[in-house]
Protein backbone atom coordinates (compact mmCIF):
# COMPACT_ATOMS: atom_id res chain seq x y z
CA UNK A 1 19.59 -15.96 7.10
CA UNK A 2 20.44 -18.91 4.63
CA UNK A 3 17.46 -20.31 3.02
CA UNK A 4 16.04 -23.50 3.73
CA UNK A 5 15.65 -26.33 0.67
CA UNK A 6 12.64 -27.64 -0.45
CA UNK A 7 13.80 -31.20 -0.22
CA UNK A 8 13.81 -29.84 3.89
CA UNK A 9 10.49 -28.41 3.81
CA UNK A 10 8.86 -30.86 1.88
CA UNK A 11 10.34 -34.01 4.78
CA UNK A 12 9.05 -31.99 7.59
CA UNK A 13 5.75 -31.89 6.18
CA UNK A 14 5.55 -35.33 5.41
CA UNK A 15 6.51 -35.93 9.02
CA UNK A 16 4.04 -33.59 10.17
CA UNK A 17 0.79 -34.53 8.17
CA UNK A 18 1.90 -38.48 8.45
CA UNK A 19 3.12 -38.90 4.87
CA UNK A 20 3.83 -38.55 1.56
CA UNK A 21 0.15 -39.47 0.34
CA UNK A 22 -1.35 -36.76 2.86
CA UNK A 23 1.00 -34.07 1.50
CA UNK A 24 0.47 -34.89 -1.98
CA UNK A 25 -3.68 -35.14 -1.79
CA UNK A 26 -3.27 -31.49 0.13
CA UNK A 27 -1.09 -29.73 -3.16
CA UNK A 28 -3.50 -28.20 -5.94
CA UNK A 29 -2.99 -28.88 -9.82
CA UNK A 30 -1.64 -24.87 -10.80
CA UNK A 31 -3.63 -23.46 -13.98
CA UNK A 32 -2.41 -23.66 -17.04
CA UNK A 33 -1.69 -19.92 -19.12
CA UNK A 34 -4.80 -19.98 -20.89
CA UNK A 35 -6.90 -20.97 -17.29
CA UNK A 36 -5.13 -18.23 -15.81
CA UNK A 37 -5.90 -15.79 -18.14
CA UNK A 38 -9.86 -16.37 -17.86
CA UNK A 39 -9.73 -14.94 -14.14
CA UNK A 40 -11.16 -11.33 -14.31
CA UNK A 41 -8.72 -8.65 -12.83
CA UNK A 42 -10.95 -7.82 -9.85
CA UNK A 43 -10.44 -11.63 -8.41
CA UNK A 44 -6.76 -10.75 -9.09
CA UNK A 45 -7.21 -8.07 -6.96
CA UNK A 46 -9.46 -9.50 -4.42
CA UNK A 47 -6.57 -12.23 -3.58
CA UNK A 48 -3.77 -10.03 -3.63
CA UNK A 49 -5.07 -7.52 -1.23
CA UNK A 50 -6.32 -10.99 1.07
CA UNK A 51 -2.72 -12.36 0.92
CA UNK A 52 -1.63 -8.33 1.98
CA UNK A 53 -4.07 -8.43 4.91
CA UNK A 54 -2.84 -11.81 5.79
CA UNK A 55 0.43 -10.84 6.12
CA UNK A 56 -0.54 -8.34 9.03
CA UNK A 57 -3.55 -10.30 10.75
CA UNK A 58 -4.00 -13.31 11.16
CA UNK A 59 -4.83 -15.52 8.26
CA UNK A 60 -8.13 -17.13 9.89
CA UNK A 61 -8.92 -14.01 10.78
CA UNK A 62 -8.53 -13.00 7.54
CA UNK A 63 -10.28 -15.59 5.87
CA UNK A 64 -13.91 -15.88 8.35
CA UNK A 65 -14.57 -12.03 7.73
CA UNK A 66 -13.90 -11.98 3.72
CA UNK A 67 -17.38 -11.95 2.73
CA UNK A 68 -17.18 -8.33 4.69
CA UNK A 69 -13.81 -7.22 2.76
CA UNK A 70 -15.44 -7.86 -0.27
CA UNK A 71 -18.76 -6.08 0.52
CA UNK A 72 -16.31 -2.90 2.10
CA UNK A 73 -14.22 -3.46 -1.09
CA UNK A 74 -17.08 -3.60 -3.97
CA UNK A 75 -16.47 -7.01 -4.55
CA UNK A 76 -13.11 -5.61 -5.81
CA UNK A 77 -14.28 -4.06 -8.90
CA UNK A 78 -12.46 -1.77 -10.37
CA UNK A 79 -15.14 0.83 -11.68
CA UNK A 80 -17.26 1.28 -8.28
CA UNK A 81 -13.67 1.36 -6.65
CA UNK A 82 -12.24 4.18 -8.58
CA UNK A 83 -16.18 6.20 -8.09
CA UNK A 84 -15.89 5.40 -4.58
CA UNK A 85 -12.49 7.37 -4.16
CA UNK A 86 -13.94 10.04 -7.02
CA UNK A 87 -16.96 11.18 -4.77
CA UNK A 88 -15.25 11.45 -1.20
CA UNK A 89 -13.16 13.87 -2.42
């Protein structure tokens, strides 16, 4: 499979969401190093295991029941995630 290039991608978008203004107003700034290192490790968490769960349902799906993910999931902390496991055993 070769890989498609951006410059590609990036045309067919344009065509598809009627322009280069549309795409551009739909793109986030990324954080900057020190931005990125303010996010607590349990929101790291909490996205990675969304993205994983995307990948097998569907993303809407996905995104309408997080609330309930995150409530199953102890708002992915660490601690009451690690007790959790600890006292089903």
């Amino acid at each position: 499979m070769t890989q498609e290039k951006f410059n590609q991608i990036y045309h067919r978008a344009v065509e598809r969401k009627g322009g280069e203004l549309n795409v551009e107003q739909r793109l986030t700034i990324p954080l900057n190093n020190e931005q990125l290192t303010l996010i607590p490790d349990h929101r790291w968490l909490a996205e990675f295991t969304q993205k994983v769960f995307q990948c097998g349902i569907r993303w809407q799906v996905v995104r309408n029941k997080w609330p309930a993910f995150e409530a199953a999931f102890f708002e992915f902390c660490c601690n009451h995630l690690e007790m959790s496991h600890g006292s089903a055993s």
